[in-house]
PDB file of N, CA and C in Angstrom:
ATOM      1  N   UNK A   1     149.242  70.735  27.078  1.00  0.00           N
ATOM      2  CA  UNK A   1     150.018  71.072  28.256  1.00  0.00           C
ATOM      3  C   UNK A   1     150.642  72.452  28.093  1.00  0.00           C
ATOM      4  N   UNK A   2     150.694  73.017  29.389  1.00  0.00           N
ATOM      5  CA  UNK A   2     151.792  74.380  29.441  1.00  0.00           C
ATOM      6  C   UNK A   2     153.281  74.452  28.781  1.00  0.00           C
ATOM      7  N   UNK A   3     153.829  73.042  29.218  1.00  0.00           N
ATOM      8  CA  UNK A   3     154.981  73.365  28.501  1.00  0.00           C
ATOM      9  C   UNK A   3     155.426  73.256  27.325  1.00  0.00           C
ATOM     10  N   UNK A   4     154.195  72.678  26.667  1.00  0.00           N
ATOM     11  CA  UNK A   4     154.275  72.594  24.925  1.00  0.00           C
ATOM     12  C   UNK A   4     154.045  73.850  24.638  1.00  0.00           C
ATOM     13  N   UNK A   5     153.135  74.687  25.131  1.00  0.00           N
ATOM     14  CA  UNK A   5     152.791  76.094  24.702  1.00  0.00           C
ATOM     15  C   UNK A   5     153.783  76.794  24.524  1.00  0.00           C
ATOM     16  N   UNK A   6     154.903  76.594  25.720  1.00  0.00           N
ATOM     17  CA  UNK A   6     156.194  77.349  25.709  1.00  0.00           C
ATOM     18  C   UNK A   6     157.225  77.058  25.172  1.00  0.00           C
ATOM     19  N   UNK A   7     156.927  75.571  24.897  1.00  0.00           N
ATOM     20  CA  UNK A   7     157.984  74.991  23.510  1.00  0.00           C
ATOM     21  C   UNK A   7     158.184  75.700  22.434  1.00  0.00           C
ATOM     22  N   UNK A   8     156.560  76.045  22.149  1.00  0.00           N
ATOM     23  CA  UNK A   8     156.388  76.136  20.916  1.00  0.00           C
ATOM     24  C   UNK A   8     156.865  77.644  20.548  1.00  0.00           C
ATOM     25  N   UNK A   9     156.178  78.449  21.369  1.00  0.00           N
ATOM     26  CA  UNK A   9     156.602  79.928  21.742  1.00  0.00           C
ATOM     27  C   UNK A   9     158.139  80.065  21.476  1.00  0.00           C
ATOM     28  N   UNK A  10     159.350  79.206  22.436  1.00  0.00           N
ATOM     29  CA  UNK A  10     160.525  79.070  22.587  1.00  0.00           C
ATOM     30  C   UNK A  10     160.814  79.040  21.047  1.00  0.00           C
ATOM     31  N   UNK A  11     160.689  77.928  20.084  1.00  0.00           N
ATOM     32  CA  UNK A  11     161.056  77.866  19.508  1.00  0.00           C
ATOM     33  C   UNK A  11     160.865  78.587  18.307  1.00  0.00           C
ATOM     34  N   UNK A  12     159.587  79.461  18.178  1.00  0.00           N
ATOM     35  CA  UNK A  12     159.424  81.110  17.417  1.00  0.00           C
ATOM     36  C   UNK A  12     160.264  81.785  17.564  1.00  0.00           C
ATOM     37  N   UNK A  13     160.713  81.835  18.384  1.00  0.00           N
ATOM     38  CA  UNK A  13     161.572  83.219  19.189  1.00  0.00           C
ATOM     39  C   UNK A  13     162.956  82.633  18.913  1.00  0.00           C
ATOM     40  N   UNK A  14     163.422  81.555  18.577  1.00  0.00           N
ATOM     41  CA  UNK A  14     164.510  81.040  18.295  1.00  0.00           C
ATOM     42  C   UNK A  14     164.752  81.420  16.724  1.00  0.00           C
ATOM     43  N   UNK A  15     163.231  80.562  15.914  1.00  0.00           N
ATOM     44  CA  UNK A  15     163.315  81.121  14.432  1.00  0.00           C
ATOM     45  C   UNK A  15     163.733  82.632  14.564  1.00  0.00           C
ATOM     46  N   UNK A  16     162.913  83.079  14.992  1.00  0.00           N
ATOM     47  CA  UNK A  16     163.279  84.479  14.073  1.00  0.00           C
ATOM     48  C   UNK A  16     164.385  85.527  14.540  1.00  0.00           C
ATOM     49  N   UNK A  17     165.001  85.070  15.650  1.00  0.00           N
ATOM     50  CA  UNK A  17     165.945  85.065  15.941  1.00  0.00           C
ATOM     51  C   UNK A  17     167.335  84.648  14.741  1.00  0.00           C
ATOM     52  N   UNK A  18     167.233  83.818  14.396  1.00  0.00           N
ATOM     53  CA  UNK A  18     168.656  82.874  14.000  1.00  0.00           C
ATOM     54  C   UNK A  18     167.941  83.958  11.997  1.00  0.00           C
ATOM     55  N   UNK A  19     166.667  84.067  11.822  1.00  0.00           N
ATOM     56  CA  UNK A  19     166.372  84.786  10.723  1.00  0.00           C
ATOM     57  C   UNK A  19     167.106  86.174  11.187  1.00  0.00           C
ATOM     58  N   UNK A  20     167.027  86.750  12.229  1.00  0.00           N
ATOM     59  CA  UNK A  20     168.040  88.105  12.091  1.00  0.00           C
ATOM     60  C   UNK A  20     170.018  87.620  12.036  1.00  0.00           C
ATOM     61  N   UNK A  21     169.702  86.606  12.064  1.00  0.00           N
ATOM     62  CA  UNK A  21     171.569  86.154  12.352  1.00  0.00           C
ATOM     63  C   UNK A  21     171.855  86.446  13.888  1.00  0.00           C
ATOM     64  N   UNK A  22     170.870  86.890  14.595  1.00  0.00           N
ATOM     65  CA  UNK A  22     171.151  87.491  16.208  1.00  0.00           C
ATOM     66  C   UNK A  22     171.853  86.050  16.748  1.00  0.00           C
ATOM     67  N   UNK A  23     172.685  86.171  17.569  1.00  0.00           N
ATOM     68  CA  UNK A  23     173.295  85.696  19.385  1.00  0.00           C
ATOM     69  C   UNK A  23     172.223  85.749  19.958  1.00  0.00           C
ATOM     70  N   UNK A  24     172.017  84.864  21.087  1.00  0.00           N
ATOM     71  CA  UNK A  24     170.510  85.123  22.372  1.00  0.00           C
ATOM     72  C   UNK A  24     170.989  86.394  22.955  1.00  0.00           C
ATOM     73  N   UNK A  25     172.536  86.757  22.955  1.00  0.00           N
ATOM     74  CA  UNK A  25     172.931  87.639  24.152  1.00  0.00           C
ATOM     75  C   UNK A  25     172.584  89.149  23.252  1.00  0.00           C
ATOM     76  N   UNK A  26     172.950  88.980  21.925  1.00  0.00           N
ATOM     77  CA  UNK A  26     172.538  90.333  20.989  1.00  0.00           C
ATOM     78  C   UNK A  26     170.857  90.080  21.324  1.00  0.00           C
ATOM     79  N   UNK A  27     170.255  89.315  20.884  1.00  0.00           N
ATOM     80  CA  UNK A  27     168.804  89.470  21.117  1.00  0.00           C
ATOM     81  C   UNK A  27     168.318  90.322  22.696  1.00  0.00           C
ATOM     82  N   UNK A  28     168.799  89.942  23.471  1.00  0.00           N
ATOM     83  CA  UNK A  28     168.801  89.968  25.085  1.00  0.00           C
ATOM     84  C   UNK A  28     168.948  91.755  25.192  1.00  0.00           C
ATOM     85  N   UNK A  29     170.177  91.806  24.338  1.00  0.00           N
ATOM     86  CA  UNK A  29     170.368  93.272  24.787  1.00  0.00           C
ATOM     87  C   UNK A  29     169.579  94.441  24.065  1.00  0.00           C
ATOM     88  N   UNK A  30     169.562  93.576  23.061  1.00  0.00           N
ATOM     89  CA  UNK A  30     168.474  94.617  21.961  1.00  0.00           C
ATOM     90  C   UNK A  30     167.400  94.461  22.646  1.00  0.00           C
ATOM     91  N   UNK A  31     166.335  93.571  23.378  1.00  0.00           N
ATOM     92  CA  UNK A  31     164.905  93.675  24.140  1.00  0.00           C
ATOM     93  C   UNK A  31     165.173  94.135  25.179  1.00  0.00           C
ATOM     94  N   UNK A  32     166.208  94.485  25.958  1.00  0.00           N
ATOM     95  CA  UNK A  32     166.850  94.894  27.294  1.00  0.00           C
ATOM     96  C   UNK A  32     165.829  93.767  28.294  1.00  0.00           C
ATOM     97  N   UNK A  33     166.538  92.363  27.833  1.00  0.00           N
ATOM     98  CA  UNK A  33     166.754  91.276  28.785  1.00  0.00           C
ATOM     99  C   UNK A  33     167.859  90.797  29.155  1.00  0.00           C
ATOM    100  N   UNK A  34     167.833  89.706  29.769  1.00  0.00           N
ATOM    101  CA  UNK A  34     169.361  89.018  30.745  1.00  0.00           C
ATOM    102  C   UNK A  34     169.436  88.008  29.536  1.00  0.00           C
ATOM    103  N   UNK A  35     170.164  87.612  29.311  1.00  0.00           N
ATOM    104  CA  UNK A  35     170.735  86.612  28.215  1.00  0.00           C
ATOM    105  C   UNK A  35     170.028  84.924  28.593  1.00  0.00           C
ATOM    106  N   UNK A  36     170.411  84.726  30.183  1.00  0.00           N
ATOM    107  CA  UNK A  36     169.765  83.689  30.543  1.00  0.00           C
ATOM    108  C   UNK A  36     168.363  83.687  30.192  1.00  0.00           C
ATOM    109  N   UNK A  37     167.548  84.464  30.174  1.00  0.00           N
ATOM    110  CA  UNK A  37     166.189  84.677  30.445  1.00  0.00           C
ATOM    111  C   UNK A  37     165.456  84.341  28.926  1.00  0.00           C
ATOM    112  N   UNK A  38     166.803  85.025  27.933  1.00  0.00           N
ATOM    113  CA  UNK A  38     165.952  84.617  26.428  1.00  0.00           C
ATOM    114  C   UNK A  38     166.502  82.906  26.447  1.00  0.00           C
ATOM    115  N   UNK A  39     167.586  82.778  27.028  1.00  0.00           N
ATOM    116  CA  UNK A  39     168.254  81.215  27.165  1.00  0.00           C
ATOM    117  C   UNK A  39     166.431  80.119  27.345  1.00  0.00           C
ATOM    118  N   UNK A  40     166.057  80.686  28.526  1.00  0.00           N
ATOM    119  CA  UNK A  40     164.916  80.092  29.287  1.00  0.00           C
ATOM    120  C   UNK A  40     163.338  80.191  28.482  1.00  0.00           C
ATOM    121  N   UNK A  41     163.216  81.398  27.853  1.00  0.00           N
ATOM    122  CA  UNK A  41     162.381  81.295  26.642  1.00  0.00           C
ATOM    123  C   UNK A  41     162.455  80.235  25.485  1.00  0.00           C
ATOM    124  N   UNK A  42     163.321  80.505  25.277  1.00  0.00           N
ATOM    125  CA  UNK A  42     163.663  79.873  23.606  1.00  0.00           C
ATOM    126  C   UNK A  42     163.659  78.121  24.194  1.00  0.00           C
ATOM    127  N   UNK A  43     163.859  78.093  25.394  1.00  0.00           N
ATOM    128  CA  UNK A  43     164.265  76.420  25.916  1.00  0.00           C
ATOM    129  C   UNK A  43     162.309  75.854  26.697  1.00  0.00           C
ATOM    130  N   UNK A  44     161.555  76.887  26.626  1.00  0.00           N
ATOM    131  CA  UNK A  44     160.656  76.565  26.393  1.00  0.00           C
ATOM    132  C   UNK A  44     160.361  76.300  28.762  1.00  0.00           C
ATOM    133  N   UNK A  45     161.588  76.775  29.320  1.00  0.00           N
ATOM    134  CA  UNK A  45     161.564  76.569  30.564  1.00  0.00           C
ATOM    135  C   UNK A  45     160.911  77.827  31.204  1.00  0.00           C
ATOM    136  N   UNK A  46     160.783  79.406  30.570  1.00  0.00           N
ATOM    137  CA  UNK A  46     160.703  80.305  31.349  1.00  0.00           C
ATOM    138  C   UNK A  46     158.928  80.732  30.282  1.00  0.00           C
ATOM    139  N   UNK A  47     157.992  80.953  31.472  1.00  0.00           N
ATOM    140  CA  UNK A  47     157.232  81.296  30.672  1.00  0.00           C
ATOM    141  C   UNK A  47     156.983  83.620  30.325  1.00  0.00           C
ATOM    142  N   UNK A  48     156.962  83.922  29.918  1.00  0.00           N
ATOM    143  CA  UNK A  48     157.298  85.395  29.717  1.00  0.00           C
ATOM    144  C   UNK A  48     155.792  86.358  29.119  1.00  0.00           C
ATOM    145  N   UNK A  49     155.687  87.060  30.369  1.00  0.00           N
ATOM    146  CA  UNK A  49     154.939  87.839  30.775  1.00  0.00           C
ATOM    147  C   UNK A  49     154.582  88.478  29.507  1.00  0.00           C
ATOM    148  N   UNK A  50     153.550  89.631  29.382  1.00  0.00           N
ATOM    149  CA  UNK A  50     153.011  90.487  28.144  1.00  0.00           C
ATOM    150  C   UNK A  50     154.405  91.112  27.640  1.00  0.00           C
ATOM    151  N   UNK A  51     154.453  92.098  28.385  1.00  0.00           N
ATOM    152  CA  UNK A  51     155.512  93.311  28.105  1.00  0.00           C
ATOM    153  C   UNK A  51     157.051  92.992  27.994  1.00  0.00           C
ATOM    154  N   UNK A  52     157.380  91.495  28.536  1.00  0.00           N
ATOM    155  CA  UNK A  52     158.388  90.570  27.691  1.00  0.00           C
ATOM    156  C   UNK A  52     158.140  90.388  26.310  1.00  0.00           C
ATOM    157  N   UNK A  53     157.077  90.002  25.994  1.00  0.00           N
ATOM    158  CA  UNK A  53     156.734  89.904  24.397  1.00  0.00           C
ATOM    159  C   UNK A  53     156.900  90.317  23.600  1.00  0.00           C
ATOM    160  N   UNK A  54     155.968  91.901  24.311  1.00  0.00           N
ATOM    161  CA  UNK A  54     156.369  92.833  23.613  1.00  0.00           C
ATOM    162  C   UNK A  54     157.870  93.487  23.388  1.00  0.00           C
ATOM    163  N   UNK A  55     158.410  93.718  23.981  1.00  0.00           N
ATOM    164  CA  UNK A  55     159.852  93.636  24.001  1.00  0.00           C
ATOM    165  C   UNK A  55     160.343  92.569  22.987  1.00  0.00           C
ATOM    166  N   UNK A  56     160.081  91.366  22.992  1.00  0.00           N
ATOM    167  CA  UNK A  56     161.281  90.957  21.530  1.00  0.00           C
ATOM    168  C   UNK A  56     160.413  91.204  20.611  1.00  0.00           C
ATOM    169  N   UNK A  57     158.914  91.413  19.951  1.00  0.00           N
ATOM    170  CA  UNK A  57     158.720  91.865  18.887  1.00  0.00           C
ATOM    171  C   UNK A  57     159.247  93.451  18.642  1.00  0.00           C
ATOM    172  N   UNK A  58     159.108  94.080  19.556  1.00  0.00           N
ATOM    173  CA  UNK A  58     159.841  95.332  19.319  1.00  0.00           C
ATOM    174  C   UNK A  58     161.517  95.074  19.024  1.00  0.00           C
ATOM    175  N   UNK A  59     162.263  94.300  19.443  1.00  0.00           N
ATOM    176  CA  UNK A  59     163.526  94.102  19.334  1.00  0.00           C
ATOM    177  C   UNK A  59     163.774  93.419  18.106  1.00  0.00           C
ATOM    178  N   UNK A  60     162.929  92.177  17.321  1.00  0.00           N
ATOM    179  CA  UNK A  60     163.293  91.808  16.080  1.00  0.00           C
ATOM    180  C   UNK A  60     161.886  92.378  15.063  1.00  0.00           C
ATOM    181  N   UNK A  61     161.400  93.343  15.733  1.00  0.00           N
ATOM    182  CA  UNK A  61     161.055  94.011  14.842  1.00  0.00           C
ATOM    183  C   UNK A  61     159.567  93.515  13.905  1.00  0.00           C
ATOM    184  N   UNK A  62     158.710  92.932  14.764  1.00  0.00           N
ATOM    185  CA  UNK A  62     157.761  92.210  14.045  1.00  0.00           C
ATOM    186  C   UNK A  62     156.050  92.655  15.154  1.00  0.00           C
ATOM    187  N   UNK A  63     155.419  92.575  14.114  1.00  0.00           N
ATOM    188  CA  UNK A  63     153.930  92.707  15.116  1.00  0.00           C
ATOM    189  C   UNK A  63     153.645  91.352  16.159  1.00  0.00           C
ATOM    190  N   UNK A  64     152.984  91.738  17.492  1.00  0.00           N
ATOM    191  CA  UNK A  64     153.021  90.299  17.774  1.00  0.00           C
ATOM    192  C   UNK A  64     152.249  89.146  17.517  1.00  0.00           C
ATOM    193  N   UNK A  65     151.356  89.522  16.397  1.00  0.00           N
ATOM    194  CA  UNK A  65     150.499  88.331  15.926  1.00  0.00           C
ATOM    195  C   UNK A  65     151.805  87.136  15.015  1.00  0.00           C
ATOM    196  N   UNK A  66     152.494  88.116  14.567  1.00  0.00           N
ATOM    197  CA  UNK A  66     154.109  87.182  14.037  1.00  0.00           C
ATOM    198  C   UNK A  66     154.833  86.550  14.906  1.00  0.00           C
ATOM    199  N   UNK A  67     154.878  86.782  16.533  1.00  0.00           N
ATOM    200  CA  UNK A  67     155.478  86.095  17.281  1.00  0.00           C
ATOM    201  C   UNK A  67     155.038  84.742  17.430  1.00  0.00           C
ATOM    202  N   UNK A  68     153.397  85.005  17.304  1.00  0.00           N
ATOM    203  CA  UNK A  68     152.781  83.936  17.926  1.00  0.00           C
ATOM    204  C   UNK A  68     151.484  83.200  16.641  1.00  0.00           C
ATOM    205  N   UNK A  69     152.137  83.314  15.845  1.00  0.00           N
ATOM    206  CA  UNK A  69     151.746  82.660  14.261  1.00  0.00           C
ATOM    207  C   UNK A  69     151.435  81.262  14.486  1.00  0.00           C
ATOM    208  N   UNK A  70     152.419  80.226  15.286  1.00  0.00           N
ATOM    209  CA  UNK A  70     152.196  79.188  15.214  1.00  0.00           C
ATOM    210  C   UNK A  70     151.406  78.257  15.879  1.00  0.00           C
ATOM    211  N   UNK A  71     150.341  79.631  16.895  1.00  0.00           N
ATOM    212  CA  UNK A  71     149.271  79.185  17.917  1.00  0.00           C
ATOM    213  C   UNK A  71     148.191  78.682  16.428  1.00  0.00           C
ATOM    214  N   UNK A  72     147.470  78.483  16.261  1.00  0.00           N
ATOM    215  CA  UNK A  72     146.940  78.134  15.388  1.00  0.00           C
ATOM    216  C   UNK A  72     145.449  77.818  16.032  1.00  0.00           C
ATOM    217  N   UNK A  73     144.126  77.845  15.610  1.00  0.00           N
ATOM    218  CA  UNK A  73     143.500  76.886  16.263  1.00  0.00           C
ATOM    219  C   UNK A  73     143.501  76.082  16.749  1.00  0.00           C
ATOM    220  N   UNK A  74     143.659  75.275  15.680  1.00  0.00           N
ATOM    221  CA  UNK A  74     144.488  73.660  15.347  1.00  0.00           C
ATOM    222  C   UNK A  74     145.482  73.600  16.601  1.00  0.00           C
ATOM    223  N   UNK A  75     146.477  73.875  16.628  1.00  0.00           N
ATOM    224  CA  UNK A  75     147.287  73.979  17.639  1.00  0.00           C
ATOM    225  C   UNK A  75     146.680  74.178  19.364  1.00  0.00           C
ATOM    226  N   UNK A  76     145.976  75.374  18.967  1.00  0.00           N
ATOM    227  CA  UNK A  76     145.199  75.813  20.491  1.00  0.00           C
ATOM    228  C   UNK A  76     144.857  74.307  21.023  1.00  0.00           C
ATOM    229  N   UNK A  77     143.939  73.391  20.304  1.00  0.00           N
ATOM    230  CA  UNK A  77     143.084  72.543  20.479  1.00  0.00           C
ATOM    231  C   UNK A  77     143.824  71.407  21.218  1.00  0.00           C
ATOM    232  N   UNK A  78     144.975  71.076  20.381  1.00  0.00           N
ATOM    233  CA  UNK A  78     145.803  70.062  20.257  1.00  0.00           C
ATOM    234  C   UNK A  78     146.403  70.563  22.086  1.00  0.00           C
ATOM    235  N   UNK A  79     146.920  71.847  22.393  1.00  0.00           N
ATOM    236  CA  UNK A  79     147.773  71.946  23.512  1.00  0.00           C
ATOM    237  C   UNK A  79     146.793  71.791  24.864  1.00  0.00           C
ATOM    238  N   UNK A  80     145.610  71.190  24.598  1.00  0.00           N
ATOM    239  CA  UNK A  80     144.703  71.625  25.939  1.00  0.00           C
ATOM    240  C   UNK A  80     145.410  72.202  27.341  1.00  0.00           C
ATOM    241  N   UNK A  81     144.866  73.527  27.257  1.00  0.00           N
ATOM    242  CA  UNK A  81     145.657  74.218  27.865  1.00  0.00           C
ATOM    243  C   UNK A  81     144.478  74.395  29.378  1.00  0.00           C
ATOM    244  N   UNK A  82     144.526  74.838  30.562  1.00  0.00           N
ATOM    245  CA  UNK A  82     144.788  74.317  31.662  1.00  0.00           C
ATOM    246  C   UNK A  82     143.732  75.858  31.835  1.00  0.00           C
TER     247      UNK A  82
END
């Protein structure tokens, strides 16, 4: 399903988040997003466009194959995605 995809996503972006010691609202301002919006990521409710992405790997500082590490094959398979 879609919203496992964004669970899962959400909850990357949470890790490595709470790994910088960041606030959502420090994260938010460092990617120059709305605070709600990383709220809605990380909660797995908002799904977020390319150049959102790019934006928090540029903001915590990571390539985005690190954002999205926990897609996995395995995983791909498991989320039959739509």
């Amino acid at each position: 399903m879609e919203r496992a995809a964004l669970r899962l996503l959400g909850r990357r972006v949470r890790q490595l988040r709470k790994q910088h010691a960041w606030s959502q609202e420090h994260l938010a301002e460092v990617a120059e997003l709305h605070e709600n919006y990383v709220s809605r990521v990380e909660t797995g409710t908002q799904e977020p466009g390319l150049f959102v992405l790019l934006r928090l790997c540029r903001a915590l500082n990571i390539a985005p194959g690190e954002l999205l590490e926990d897609f996995s094959l395995r995983a791909l398979k498991r989320l039959r995605l739509k």
